[in-house]
C-alpha atoms as a PDB file:
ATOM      1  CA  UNK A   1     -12.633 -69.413  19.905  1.00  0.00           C
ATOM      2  CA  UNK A   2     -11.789 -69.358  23.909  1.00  0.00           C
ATOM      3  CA  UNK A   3      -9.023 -66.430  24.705  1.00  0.00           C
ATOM      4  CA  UNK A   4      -6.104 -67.558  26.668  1.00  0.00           C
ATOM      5  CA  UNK A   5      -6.083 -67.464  30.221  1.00  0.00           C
ATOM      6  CA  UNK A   6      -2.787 -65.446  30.244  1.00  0.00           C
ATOM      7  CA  UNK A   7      -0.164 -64.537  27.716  1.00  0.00           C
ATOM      8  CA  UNK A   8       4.001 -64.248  28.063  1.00  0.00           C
ATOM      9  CA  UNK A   9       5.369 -61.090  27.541  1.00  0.00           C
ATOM     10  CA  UNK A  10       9.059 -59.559  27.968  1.00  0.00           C
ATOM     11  CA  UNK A  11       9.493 -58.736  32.358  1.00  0.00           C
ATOM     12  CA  UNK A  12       9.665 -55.377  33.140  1.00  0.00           C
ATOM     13  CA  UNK A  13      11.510 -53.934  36.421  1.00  0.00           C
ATOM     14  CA  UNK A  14       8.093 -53.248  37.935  1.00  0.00           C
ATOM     15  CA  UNK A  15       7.232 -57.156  37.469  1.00  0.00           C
ATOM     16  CA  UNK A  16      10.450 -58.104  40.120  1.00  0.00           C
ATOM     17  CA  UNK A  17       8.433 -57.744  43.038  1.00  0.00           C
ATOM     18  CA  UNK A  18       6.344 -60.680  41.697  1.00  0.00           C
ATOM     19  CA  UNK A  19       8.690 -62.774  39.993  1.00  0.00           C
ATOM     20  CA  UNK A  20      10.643 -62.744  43.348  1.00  0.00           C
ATOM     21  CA  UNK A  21       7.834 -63.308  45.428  1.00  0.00           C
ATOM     22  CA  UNK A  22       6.585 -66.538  42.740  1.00  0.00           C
ATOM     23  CA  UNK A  23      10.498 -67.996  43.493  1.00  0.00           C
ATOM     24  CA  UNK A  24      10.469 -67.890  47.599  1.00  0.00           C
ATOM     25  CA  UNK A  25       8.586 -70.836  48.345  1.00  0.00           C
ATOM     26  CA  UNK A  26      10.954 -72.829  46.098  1.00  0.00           C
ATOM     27  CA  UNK A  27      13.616 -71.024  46.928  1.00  0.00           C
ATOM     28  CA  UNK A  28      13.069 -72.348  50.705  1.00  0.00           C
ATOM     29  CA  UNK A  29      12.695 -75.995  49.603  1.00  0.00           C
ATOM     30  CA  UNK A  30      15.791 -75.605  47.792  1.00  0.00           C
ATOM     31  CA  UNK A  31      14.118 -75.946  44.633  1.00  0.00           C
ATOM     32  CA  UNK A  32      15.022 -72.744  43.131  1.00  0.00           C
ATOM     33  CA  UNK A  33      18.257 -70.796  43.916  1.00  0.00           C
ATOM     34  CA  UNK A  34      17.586 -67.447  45.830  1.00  0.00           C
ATOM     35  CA  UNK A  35      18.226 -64.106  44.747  1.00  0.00           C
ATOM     36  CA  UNK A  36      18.813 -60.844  46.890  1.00  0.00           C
ATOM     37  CA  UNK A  37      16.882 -58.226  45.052  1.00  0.00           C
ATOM     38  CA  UNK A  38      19.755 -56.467  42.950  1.00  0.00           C
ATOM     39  CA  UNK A  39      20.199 -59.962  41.577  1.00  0.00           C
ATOM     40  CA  UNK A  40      16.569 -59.570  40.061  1.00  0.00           C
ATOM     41  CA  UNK A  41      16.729 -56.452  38.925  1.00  0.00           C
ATOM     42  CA  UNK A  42      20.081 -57.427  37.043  1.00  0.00           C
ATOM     43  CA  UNK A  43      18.760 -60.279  35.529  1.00  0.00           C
ATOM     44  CA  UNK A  44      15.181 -58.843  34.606  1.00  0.00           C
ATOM     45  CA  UNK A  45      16.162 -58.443  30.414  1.00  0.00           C
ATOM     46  CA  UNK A  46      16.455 -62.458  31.180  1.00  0.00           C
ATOM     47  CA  UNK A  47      12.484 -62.816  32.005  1.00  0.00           C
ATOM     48  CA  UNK A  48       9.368 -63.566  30.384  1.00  0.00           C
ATOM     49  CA  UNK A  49       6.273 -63.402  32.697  1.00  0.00           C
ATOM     50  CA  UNK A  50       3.202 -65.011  31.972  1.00  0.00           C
ATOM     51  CA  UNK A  51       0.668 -62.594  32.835  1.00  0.00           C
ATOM     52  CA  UNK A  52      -2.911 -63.586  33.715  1.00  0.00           C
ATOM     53  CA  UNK A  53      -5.682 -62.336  30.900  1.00  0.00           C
ATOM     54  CA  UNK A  54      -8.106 -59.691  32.195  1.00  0.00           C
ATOM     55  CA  UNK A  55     -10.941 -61.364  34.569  1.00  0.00           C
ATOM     56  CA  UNK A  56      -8.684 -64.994  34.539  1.00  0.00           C
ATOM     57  CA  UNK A  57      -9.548 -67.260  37.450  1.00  0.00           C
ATOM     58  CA  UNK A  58      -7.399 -69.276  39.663  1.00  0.00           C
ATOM     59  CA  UNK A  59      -7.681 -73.391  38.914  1.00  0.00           C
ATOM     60  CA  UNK A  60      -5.692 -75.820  40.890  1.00  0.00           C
ATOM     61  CA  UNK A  61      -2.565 -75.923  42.822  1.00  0.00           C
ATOM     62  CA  UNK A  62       1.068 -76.089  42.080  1.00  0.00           C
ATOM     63  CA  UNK A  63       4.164 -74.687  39.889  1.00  0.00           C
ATOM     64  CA  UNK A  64       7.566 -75.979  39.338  1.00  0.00           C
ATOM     65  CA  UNK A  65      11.343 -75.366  39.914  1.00  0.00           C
ATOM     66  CA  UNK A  66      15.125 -76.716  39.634  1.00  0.00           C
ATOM     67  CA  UNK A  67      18.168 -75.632  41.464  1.00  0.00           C
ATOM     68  CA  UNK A  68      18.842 -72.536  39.685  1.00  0.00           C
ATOM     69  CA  UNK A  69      17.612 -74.228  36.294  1.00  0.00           C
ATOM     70  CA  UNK A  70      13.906 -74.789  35.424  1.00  0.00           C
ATOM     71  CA  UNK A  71      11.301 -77.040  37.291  1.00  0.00           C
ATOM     72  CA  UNK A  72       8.267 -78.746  35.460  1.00  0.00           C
ATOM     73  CA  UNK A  73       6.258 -75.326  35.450  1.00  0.00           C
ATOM     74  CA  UNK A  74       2.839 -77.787  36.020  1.00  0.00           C
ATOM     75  CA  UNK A  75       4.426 -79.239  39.472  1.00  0.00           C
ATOM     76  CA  UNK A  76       3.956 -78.988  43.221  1.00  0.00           C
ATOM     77  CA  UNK A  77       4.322 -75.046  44.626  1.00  0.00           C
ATOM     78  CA  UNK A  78       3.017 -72.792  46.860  1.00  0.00           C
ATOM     79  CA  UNK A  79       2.035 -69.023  46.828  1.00  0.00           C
ATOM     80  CA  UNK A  80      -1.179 -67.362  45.071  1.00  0.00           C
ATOM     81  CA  UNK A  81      -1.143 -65.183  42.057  1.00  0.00           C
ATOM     82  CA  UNK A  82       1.108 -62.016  42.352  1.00  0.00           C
ATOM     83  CA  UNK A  83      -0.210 -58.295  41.636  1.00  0.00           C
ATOM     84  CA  UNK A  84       1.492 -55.022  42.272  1.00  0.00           C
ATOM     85  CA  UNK A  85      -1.642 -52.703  43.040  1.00  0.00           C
ATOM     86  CA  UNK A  86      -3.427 -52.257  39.789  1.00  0.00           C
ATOM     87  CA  UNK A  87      -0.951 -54.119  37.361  1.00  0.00           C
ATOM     88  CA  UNK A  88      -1.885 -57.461  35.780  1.00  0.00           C
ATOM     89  CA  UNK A  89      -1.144 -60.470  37.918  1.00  0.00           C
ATOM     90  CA  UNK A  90       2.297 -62.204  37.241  1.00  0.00           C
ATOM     91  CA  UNK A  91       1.264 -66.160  37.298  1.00  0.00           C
ATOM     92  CA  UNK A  92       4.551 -67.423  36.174  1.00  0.00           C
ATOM     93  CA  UNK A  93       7.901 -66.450  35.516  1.00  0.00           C
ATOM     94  CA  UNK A  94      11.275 -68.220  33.631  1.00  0.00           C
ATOM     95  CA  UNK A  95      14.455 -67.151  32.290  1.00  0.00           C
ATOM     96  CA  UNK A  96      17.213 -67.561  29.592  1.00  0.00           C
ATOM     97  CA  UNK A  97      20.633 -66.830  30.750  1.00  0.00           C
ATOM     98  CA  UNK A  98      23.016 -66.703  27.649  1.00  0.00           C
ATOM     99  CA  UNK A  99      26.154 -68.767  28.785  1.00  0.00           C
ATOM    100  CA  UNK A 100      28.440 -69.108  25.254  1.00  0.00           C
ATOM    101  CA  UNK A 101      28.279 -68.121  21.870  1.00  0.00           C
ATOM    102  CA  UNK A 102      25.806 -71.002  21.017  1.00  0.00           C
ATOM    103  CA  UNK A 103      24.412 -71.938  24.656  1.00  0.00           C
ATOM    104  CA  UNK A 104      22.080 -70.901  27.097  1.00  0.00           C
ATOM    105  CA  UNK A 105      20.386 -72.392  30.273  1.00  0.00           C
ATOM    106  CA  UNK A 106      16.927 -71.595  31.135  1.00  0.00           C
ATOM    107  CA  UNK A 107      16.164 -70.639  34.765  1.00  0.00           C
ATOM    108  CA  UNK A 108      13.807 -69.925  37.150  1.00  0.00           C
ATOM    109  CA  UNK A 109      10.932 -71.147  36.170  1.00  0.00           C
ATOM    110  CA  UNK A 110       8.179 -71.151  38.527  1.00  0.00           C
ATOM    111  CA  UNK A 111       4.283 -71.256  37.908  1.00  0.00           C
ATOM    112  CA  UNK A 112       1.907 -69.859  40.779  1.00  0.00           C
ATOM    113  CA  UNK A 113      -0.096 -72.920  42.433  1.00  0.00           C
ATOM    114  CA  UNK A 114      -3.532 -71.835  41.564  1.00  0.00           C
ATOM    115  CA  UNK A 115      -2.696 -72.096  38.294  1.00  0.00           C
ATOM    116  CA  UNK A 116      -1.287 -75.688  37.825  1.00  0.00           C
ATOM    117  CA  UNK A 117      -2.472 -77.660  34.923  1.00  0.00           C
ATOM    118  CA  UNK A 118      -3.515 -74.534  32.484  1.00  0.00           C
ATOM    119  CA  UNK A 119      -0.790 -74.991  30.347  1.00  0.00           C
ATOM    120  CA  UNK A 120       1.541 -72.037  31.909  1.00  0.00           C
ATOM    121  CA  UNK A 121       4.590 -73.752  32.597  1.00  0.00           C
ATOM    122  CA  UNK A 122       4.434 -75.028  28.700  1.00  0.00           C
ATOM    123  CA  UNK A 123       3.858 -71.425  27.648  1.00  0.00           C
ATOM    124  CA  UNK A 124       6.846 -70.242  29.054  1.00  0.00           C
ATOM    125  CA  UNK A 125       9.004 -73.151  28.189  1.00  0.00           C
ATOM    126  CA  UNK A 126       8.140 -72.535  24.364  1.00  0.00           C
ATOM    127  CA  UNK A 127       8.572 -68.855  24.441  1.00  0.00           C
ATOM    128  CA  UNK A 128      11.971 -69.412  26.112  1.00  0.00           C
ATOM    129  CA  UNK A 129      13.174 -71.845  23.253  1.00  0.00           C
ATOM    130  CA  UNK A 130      11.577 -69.237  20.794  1.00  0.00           C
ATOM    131  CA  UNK A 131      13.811 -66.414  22.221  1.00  0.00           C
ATOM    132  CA  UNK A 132      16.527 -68.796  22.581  1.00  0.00           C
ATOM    133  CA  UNK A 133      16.391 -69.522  18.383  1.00  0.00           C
ATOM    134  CA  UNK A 134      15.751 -65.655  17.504  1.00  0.00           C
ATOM    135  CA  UNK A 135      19.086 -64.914  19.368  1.00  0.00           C
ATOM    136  CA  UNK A 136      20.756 -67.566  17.404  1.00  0.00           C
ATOM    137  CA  UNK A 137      21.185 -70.178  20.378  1.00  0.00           C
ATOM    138  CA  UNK A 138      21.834 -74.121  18.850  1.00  0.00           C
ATOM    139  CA  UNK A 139      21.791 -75.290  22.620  1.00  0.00           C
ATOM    140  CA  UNK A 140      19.954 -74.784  25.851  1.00  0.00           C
ATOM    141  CA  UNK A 141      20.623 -76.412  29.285  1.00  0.00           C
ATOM    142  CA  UNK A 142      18.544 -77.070  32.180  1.00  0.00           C
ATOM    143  CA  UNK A 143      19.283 -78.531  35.833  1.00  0.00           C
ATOM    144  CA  UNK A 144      15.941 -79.609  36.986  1.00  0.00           C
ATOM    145  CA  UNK A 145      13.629 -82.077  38.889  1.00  0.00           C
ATOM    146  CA  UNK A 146      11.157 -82.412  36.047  1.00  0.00           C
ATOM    147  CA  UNK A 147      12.357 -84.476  33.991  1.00  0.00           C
ATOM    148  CA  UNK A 148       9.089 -85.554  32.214  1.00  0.00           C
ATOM    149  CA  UNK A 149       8.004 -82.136  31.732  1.00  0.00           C
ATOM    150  CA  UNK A 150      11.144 -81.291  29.906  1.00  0.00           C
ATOM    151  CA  UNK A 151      11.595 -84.361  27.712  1.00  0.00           C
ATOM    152  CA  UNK A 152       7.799 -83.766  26.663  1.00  0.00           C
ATOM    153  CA  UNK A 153       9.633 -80.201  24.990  1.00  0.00           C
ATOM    154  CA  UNK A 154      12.525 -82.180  23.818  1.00  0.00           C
ATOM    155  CA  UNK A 155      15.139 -82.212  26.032  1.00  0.00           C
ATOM    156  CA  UNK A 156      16.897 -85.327  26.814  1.00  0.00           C
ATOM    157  CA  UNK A 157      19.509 -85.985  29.780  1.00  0.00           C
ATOM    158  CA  UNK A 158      22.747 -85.654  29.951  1.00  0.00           C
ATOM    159  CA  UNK A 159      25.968 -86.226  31.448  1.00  0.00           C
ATOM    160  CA  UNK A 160      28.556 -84.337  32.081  1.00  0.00           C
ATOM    161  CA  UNK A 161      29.070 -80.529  30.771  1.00  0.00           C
ATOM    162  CA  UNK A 162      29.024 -80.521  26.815  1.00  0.00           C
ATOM    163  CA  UNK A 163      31.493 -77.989  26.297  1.00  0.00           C
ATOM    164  CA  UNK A 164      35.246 -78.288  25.433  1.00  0.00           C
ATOM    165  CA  UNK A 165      38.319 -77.887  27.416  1.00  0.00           C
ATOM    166  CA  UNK A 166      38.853 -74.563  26.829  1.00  0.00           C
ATOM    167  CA  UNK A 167      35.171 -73.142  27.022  1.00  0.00           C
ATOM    168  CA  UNK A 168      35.229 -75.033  30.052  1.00  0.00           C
ATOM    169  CA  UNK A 169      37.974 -72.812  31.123  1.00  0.00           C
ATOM    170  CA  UNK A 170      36.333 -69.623  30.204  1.00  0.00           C
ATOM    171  CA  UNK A 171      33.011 -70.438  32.342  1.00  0.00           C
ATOM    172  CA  UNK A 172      34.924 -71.121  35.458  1.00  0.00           C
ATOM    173  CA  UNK A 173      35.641 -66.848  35.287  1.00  0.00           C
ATOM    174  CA  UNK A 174      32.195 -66.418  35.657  1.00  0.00           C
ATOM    175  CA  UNK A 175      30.922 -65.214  39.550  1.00  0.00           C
ATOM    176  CA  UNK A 176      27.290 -66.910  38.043  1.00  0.00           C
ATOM    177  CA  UNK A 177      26.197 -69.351  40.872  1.00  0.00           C
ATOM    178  CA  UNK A 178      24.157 -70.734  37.660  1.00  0.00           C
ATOM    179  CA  UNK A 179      27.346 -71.421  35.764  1.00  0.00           C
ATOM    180  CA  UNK A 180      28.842 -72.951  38.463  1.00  0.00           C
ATOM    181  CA  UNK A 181      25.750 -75.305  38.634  1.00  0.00           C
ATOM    182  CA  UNK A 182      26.714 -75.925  35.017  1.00  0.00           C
ATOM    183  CA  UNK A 183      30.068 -76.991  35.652  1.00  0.00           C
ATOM    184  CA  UNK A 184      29.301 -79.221  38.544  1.00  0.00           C
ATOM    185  CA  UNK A 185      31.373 -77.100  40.601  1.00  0.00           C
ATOM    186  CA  UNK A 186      31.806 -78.508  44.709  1.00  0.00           C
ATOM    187  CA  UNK A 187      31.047 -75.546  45.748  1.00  0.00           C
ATOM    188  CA  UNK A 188      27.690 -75.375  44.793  1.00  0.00           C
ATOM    189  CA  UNK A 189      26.856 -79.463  45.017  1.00  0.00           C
ATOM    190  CA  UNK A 190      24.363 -78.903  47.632  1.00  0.00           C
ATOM    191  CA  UNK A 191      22.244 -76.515  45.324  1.00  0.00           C
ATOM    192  CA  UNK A 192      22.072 -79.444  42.622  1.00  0.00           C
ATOM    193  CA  UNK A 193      21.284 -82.906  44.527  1.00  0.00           C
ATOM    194  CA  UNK A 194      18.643 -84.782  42.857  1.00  0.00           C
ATOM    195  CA  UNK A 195      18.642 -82.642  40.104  1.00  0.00           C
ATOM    196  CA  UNK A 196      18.745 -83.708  36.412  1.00  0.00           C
ATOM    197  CA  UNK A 197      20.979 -82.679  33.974  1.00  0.00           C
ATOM    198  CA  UNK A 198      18.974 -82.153  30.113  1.00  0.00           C
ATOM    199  CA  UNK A 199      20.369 -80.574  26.925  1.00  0.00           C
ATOM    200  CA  UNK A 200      17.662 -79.331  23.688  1.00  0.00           C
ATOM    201  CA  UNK A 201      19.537 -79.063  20.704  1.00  0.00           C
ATOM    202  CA  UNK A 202      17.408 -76.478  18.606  1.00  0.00           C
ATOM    203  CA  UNK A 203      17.317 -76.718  14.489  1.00  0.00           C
END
């Protein structure tokens, strides 16, 4: 039986660096949100990482991104594999933010060009939804521009935010540039044209 190319394990601080550095070139086509680095290093118990298997070649070109949400991780990018000196390289990167008691969006996820079309982007995805069950989740968001690559997992578009009044309330305390992307806030309408709004309801 062929090994994997790369497995998804839990981020670690040391893996920022990378994960940062996989985001920039989407984050400068306004594909991705940007993050300063405290943002990353807040957020890093949100990652998985896909990390390439020992002696793993680079195939291809391209990765994927939303606004602050989750791109097709097997479209266009830029960028080659990331490595911090002797660690494994970081080829792909995507998070779950935990919004409500029974929601959560998934983020930031971007797949290093040279390794479009092996399957990264739909590693992540289903470790994401996996995490997003053992925590109890029934519902996970996504703003993105890959729509196909999402419905293939099961998510289906929406409109609107599918929360209630008062929820609705609660979210607009949040600071989270994310959850304002949720809410369709003006302020961040800029960060979201041409995006796609898609729910998952999990079993």
């Amino acid at each position: 039986m062929t090994e994997p190319a790369f497995h998804v394990r839990p981020a670690r601080p040391a893996d920022v660096r990378a994960i940062r550095e996989l985001v920039e070139p989407y984050a400068s086509e306004r594909i991705l949100l940007a993050k300063e680095w405290v943002g990353y290093y807040e957020a890093v118990q949100e990652f998985l990482v896909a990390e390439a298997a020992d002696g793993a070649g680079a195939a291809g070109a391209g990765a994927a991104g939303t606004a602050d949400g989750a791109g097709g991780a097997e479209g266009a990018g830029s960028g080659g594999a990331r490595a911090l000196g002797d660690a494994a390289t970081v080829v792909g990167c995507g998070a779950l933010h935990v919004m409500w008691q029974d929601l959560a969006e998934v983020r930031t996820l971007a797949v290093d060009r040279t390794w479009r079309g092996r399957g990264v982007g739909h590693g992540l995805l289903d470790a994401l939804v996996e995490r997003a069950r053992e925590l109890g989740l029934r519902r996970l968001f996504c703003l993105t521009f890959e729509v196909d690559f999402f419905t293939a997992h099961g998510f289906h578009v929406i409109d609107g935010t599918p929360v209630t009044p008062d929820v609705y309330a609660e979210l607009l305390r949040s600071h989270d540039d994310g959850v304002a992307e949720f809410l369709d806030l003006a302020r961040v309408k800029p960060n979201t044209l041409g995006n796609t709004r898609m729910l998952i309801e999990l079993d």
